[in-house]
PDB file of N, CA and C in Angstrom:
ATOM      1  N   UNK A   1      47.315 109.811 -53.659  1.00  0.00           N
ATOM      2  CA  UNK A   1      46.112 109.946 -52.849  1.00  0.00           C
ATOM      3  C   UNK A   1      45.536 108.573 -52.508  1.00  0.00           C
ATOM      4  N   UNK A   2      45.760 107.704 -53.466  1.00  0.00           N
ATOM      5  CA  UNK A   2      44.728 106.917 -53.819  1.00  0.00           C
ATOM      6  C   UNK A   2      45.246 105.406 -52.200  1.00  0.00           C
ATOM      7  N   UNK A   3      47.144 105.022 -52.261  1.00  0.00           N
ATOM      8  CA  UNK A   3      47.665 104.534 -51.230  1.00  0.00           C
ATOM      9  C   UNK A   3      47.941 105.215 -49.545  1.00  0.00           C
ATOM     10  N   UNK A   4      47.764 106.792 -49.732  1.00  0.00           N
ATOM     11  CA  UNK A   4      48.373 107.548 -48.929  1.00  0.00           C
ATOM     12  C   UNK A   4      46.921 107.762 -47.892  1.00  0.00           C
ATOM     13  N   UNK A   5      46.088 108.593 -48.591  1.00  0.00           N
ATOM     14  CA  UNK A   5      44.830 108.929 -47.760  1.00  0.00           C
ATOM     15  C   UNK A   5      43.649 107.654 -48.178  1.00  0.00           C
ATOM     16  N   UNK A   6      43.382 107.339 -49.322  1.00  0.00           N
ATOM     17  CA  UNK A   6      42.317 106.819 -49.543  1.00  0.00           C
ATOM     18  C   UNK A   6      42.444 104.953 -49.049  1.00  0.00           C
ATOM     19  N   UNK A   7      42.970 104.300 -49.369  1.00  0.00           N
ATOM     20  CA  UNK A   7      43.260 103.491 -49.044  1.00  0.00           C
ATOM     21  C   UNK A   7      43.355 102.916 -47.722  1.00  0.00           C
ATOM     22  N   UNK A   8      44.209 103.395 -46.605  1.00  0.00           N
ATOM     23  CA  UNK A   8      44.303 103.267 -45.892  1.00  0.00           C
ATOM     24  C   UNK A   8      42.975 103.509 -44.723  1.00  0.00           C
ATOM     25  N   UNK A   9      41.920 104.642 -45.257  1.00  0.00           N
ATOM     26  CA  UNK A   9      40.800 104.713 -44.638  1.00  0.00           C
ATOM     27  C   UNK A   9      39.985 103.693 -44.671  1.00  0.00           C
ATOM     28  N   UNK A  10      39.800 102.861 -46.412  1.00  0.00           N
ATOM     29  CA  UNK A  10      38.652 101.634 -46.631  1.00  0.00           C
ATOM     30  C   UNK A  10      40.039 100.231 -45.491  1.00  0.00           C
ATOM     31  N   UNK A  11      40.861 100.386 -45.686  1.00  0.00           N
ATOM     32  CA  UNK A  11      41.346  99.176 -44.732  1.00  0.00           C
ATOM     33  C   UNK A  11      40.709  99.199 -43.201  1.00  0.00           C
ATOM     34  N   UNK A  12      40.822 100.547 -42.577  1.00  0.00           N
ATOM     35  CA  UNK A  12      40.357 100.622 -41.321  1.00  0.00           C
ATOM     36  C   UNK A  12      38.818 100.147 -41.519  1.00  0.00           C
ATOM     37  N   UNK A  13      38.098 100.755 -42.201  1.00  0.00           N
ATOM     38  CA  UNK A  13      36.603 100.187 -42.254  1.00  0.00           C
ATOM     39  C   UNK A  13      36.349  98.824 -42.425  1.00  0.00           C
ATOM     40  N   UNK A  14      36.946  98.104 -43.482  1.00  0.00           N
ATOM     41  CA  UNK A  14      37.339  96.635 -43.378  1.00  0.00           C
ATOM     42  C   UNK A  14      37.591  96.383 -42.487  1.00  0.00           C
ATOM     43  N   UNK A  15      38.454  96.277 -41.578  1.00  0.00           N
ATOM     44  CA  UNK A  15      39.054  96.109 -40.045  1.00  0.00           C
ATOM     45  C   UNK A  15      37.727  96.104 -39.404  1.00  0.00           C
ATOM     46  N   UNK A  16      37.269  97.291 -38.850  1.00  0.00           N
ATOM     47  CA  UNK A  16      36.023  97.435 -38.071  1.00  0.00           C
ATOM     48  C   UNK A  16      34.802  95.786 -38.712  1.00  0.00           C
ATOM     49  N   UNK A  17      34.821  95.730 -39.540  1.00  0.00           N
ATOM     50  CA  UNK A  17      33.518  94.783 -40.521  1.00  0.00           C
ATOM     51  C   UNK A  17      34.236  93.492 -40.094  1.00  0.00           C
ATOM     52  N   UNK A  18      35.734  93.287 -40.267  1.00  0.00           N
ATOM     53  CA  UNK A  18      35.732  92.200 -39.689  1.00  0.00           C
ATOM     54  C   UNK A  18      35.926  91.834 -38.033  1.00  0.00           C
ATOM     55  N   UNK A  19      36.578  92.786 -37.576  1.00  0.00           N
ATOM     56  CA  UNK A  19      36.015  93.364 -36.351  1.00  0.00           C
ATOM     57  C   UNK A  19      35.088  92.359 -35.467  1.00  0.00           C
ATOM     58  N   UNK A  20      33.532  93.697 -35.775  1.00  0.00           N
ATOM     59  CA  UNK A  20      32.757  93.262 -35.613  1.00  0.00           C
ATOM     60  C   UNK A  20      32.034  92.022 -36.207  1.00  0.00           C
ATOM     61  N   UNK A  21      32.290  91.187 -37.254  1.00  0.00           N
ATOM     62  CA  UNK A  21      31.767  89.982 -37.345  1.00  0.00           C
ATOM     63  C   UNK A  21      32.573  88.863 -36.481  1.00  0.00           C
ATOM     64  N   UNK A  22      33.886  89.173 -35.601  1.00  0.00           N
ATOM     65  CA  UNK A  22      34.485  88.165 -35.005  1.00  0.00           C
ATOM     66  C   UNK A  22      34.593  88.444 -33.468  1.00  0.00           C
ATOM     67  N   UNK A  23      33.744  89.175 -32.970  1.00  0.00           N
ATOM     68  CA  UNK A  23      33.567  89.316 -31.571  1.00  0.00           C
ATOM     69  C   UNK A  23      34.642  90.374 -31.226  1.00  0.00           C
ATOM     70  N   UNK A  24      35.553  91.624 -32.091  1.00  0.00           N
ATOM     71  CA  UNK A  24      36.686  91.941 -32.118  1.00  0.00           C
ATOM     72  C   UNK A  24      37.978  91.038 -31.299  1.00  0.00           C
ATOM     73  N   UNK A  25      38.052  89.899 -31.782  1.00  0.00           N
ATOM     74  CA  UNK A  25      38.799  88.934 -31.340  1.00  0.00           C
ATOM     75  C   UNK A  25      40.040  88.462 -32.337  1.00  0.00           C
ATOM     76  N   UNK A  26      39.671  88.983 -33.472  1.00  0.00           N
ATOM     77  CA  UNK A  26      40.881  88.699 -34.498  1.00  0.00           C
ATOM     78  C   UNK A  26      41.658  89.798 -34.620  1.00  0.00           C
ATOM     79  N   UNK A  27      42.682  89.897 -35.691  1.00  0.00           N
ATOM     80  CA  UNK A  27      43.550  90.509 -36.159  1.00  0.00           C
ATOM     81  C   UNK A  27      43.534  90.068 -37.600  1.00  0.00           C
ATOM     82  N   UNK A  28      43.743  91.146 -38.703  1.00  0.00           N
ATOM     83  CA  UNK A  28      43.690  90.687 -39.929  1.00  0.00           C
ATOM     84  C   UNK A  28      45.404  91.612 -40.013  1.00  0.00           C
ATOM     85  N   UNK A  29      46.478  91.181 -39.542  1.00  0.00           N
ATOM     86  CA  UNK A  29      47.816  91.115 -39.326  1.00  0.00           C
ATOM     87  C   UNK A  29      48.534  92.712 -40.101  1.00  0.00           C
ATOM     88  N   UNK A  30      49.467  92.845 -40.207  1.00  0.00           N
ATOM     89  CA  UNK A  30      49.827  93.861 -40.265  1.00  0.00           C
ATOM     90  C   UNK A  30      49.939  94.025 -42.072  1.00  0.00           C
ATOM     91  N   UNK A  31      49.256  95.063 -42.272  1.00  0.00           N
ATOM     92  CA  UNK A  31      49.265  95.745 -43.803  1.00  0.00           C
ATOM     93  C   UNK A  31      47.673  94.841 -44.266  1.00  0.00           C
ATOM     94  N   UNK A  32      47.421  94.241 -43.473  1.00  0.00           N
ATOM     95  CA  UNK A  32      45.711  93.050 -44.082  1.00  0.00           C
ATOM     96  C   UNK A  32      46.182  92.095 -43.916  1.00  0.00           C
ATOM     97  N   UNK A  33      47.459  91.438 -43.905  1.00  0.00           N
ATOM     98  CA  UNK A  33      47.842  90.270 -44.166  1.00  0.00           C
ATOM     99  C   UNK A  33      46.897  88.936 -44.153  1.00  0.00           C
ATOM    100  N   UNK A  34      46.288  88.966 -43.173  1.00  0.00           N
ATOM    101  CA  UNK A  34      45.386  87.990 -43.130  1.00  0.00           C
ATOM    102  C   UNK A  34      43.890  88.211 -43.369  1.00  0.00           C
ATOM    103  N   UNK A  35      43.583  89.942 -43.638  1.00  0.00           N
ATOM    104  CA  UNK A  35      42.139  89.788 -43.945  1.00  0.00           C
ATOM    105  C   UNK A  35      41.455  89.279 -45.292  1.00  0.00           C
ATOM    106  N   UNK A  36      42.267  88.586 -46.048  1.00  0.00           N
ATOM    107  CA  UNK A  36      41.305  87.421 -47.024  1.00  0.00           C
ATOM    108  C   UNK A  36      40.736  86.252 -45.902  1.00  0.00           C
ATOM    109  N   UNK A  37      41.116  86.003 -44.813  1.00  0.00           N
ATOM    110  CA  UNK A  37      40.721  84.820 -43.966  1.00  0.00           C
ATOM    111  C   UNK A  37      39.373  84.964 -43.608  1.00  0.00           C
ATOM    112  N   UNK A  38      38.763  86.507 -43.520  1.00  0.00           N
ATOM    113  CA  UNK A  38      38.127  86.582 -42.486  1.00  0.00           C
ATOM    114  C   UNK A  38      36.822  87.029 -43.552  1.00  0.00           C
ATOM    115  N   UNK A  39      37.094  87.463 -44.825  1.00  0.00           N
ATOM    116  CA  UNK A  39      36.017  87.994 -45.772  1.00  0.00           C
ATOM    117  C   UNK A  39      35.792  86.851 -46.776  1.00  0.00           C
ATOM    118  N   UNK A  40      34.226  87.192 -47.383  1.00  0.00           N
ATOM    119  CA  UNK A  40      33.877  86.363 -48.483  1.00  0.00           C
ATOM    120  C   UNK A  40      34.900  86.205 -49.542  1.00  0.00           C
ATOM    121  N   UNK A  41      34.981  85.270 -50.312  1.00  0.00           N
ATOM    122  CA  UNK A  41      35.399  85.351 -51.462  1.00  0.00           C
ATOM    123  C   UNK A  41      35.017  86.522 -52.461  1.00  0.00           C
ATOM    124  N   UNK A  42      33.407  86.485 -52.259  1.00  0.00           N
ATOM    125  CA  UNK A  42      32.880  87.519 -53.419  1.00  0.00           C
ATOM    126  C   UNK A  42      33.716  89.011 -52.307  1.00  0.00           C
ATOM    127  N   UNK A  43      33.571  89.496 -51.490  1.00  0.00           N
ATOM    128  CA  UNK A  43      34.357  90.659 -50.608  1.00  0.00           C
ATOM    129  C   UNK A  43      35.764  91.059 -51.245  1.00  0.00           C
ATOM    130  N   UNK A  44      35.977  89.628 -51.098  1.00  0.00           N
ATOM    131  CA  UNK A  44      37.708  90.059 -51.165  1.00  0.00           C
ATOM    132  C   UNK A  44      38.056  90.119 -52.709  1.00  0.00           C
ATOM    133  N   UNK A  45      37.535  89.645 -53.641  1.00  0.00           N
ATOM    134  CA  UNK A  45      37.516  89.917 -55.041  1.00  0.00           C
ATOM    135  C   UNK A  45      37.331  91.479 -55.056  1.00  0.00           C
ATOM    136  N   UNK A  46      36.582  92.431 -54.951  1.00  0.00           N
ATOM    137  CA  UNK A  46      35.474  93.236 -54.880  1.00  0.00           C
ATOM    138  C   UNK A  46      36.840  94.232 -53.979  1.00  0.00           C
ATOM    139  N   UNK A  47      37.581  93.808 -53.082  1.00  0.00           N
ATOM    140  CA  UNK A  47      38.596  94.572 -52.449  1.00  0.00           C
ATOM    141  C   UNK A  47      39.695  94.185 -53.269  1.00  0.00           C
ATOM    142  N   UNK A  48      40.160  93.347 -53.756  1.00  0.00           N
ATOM    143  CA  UNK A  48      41.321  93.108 -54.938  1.00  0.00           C
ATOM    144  C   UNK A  48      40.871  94.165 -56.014  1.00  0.00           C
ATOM    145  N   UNK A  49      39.543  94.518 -56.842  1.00  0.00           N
ATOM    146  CA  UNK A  49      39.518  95.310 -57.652  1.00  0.00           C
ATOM    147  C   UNK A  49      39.696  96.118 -57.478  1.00  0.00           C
ATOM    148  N   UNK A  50      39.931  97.309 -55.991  1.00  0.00           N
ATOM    149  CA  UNK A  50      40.762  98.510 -55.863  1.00  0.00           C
ATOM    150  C   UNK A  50      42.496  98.292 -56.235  1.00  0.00           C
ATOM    151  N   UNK A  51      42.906  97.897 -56.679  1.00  0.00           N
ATOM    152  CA  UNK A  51      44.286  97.935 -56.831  1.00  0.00           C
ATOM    153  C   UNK A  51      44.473  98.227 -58.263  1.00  0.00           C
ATOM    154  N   UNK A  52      45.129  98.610 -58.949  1.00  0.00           N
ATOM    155  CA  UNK A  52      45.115  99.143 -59.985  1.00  0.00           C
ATOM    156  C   UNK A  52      46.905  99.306 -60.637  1.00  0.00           C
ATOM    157  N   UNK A  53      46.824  99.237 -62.092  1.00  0.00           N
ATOM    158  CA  UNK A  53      48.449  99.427 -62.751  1.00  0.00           C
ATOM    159  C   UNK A  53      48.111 100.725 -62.786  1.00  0.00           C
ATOM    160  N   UNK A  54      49.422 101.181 -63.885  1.00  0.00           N
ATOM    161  CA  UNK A  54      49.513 102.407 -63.696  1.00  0.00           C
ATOM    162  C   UNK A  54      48.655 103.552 -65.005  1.00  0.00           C
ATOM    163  N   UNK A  55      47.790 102.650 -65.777  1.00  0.00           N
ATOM    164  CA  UNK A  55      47.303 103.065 -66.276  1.00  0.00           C
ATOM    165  C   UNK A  55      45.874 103.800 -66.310  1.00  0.00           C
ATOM    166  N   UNK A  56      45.772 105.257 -66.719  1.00  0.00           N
ATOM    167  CA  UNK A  56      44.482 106.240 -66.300  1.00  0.00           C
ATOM    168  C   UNK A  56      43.305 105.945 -65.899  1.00  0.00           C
ATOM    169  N   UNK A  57      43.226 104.963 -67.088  1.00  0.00           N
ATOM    170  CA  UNK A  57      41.417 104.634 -67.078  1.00  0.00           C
ATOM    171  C   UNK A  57      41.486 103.730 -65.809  1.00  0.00           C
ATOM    172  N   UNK A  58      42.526 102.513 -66.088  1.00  0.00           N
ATOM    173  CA  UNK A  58      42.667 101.406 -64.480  1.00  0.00           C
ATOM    174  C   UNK A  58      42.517 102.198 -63.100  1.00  0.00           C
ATOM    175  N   UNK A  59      43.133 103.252 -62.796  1.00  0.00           N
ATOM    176  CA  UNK A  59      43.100 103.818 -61.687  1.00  0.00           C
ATOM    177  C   UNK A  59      41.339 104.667 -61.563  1.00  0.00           C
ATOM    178  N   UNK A  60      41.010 104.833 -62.682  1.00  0.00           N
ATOM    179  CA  UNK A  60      39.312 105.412 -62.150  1.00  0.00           C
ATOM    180  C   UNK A  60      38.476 104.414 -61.879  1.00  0.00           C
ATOM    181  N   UNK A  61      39.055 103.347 -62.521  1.00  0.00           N
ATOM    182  CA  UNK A  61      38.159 101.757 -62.415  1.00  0.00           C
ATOM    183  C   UNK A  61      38.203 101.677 -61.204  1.00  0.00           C
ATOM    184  N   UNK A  62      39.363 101.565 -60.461  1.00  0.00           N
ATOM    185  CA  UNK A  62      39.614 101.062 -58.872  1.00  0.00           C
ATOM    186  C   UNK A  62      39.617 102.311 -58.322  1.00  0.00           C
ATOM    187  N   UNK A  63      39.866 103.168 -58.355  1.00  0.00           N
ATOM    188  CA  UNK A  63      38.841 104.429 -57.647  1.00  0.00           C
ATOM    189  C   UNK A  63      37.087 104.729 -57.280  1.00  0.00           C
ATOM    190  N   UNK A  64      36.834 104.056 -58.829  1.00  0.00           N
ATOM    191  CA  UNK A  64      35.161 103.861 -58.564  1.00  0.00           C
ATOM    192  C   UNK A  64      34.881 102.482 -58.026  1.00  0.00           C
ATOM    193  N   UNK A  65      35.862 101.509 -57.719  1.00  0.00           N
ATOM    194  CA  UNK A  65      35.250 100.313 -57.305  1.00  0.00           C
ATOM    195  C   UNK A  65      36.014 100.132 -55.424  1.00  0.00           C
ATOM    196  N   UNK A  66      36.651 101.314 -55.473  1.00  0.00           N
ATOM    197  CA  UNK A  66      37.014 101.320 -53.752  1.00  0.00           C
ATOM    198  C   UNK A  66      35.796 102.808 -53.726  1.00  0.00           C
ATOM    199  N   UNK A  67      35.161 103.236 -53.889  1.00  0.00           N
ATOM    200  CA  UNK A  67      33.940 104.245 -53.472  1.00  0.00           C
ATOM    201  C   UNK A  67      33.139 103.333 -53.526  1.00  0.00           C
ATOM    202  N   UNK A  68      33.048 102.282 -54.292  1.00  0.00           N
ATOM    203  CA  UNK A  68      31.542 101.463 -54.306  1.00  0.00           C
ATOM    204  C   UNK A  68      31.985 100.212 -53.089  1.00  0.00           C
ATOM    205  N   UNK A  69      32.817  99.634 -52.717  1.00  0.00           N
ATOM    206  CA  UNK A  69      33.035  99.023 -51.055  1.00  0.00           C
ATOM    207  C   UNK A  69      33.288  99.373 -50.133  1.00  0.00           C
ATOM    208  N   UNK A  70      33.692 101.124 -50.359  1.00  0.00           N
ATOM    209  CA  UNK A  70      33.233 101.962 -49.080  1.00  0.00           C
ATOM    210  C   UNK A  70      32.114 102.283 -48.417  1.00  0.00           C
ATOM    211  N   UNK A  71      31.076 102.738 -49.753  1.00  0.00           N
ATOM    212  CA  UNK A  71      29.720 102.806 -49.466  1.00  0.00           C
ATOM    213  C   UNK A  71      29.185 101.779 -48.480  1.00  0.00           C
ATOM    214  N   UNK A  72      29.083 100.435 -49.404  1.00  0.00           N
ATOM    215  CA  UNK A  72      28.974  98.745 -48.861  1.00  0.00           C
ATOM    216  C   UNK A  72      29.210  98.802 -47.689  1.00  0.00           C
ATOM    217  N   UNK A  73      30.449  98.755 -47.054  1.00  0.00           N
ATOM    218  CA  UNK A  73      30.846  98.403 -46.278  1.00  0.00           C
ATOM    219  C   UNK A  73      30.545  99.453 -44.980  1.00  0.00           C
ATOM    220  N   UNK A  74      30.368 100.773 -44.932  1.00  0.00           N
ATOM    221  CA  UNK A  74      30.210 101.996 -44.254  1.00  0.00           C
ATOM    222  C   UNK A  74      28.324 101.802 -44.004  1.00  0.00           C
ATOM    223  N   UNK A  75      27.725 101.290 -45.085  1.00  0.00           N
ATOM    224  CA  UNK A  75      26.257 101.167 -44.715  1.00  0.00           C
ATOM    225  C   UNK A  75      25.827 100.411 -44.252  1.00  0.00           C
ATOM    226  N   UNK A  76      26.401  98.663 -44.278  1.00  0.00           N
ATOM    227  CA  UNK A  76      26.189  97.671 -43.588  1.00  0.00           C
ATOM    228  C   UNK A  76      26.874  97.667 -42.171  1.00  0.00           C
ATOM    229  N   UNK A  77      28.185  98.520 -41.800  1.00  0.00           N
ATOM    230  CA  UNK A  77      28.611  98.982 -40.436  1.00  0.00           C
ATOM    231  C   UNK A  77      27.633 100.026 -39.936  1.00  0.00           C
ATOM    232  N   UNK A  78      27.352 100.748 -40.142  1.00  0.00           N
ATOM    233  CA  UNK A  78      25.951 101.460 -39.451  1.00  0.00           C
ATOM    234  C   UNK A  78      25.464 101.455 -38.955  1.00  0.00           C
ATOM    235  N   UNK A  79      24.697 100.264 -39.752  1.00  0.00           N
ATOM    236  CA  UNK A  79      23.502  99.410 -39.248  1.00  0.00           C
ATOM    237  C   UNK A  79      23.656  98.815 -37.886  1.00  0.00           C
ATOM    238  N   UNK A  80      24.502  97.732 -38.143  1.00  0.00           N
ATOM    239  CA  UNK A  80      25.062  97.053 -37.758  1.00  0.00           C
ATOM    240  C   UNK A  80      25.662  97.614 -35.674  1.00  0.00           C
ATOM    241  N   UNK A  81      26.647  99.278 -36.367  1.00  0.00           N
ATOM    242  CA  UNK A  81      27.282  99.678 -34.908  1.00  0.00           C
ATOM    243  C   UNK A  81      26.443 100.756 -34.713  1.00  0.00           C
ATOM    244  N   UNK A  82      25.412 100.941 -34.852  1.00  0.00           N
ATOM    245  CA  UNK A  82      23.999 102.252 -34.879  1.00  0.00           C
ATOM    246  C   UNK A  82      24.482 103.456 -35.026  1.00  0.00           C
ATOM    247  N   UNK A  83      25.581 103.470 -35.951  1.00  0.00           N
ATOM    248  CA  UNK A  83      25.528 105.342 -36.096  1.00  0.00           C
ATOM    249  C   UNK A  83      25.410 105.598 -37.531  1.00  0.00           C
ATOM    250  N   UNK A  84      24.730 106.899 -37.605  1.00  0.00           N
ATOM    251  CA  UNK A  84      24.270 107.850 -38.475  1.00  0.00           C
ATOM    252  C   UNK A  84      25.286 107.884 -39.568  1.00  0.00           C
ATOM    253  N   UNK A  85      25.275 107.997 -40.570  1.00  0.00           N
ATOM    254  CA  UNK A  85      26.724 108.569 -41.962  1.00  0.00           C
ATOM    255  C   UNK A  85      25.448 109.658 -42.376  1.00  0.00           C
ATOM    256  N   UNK A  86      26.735 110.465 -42.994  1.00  0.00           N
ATOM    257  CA  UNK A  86      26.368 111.580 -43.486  1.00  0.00           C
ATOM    258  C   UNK A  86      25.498 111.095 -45.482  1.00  0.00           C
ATOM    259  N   UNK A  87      25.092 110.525 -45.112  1.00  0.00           N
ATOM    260  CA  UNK A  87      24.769 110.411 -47.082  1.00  0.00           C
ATOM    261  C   UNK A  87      25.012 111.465 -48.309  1.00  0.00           C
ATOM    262  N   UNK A  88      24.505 112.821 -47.776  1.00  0.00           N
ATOM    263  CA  UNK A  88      25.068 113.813 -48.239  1.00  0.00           C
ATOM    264  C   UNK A  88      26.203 114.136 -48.473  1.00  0.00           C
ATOM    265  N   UNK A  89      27.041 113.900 -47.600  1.00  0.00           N
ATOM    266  CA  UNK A  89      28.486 114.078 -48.267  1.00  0.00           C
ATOM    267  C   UNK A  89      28.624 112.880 -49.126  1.00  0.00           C
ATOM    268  N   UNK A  90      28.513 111.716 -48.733  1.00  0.00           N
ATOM    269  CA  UNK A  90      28.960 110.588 -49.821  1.00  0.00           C
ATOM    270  C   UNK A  90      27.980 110.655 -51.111  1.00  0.00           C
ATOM    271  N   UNK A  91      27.184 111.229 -51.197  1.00  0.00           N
ATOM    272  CA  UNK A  91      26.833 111.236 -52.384  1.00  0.00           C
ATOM    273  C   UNK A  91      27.196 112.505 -53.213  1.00  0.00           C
ATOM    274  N   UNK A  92      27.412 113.703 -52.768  1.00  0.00           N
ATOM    275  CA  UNK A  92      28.572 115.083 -52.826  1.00  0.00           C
ATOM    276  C   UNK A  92      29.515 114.282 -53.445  1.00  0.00           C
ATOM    277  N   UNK A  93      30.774 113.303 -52.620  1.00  0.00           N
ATOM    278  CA  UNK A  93      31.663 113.260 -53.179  1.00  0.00           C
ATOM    279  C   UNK A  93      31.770 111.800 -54.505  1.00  0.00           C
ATOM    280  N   UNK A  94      30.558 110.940 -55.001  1.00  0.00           N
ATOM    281  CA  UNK A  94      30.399 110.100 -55.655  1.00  0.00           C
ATOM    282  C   UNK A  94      30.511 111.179 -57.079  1.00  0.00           C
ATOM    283  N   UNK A  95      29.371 112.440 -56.413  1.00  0.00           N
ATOM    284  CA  UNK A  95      29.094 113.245 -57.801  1.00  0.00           C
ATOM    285  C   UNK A  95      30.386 114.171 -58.499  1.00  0.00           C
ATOM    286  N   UNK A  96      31.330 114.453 -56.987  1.00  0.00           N
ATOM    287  CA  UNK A  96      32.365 115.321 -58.038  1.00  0.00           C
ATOM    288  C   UNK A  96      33.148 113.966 -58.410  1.00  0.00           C
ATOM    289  N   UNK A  97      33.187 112.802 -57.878  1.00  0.00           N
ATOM    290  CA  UNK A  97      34.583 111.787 -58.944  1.00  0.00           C
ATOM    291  C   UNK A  97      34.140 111.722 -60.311  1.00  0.00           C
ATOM    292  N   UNK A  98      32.745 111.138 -60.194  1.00  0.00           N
ATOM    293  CA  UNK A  98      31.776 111.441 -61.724  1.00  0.00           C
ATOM    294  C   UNK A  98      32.108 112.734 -62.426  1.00  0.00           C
ATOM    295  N   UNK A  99      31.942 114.054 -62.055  1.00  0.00           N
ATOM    296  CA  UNK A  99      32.324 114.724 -62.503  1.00  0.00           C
ATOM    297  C   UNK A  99      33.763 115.107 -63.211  1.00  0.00           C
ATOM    298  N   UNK A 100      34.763 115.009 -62.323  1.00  0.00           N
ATOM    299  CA  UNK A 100      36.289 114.893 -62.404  1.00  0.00           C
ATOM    300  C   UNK A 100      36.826 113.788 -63.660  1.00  0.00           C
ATOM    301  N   UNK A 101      35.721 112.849 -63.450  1.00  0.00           N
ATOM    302  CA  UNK A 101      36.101 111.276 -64.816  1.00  0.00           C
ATOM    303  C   UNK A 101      35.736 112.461 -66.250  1.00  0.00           C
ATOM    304  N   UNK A 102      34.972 112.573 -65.744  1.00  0.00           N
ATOM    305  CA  UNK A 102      34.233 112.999 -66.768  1.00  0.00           C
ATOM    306  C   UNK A 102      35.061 114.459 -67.629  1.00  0.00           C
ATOM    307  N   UNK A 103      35.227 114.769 -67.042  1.00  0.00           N
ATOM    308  CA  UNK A 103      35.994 116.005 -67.428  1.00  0.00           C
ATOM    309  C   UNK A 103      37.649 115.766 -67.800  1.00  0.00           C
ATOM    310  N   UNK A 104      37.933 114.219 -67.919  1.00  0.00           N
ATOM    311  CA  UNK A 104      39.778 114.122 -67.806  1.00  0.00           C
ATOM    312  C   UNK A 104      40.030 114.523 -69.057  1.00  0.00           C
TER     313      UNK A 104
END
């Protein structure tokens, strides 16, 4: 889930953030290749901590720390491209991962 659906959605949102901070004039190359160029240090740390070994607890770590630079990144694009997010669902689905940890 986590490379297949989830992943690939926070890259597109990244994309858009750097995107829009470069006049959509860049390219952060194929697979990200180049989007460390275009983000903070503190960003791209913060996007390195979604990656995860193959161990249980590691993968909820970087599960809860790619929901917490989705949020980030989805609320400061918003703003930013003036549309609405649903908060309700993202906070719906913050509460069942909490839940789901919680219950392993």
């Amino acid at each position: 889930m986590m490379e297949k659906v989830i992943r690939p959605m926070l890259m597109k949102l990244i994309e858009w953030k750097i995107g829009f901070e470069n006049d959509f004039s860049v390219s952060i190359g194929k697979a990200g290749k180049f989007m460390g160029n275009y983000l903070t240090d503190d960003f791209y740390t913060k996007f390195l901590q979604t990656y995860s070994d193959a161990g249980r607890e590691n993968n909820w770590i970087a599960l809860f720390a790619t929901t917490e630079l989705f949020k980030q990144t989805a609320d400061e694009l918003s703003i930013k491209l003036k549309f609405k997010l649903n908060l309700i669902e993202q906070e719906n689905t913050e509460n069942y991962l909490r839940q789901m940890y919680l219950e392993q």
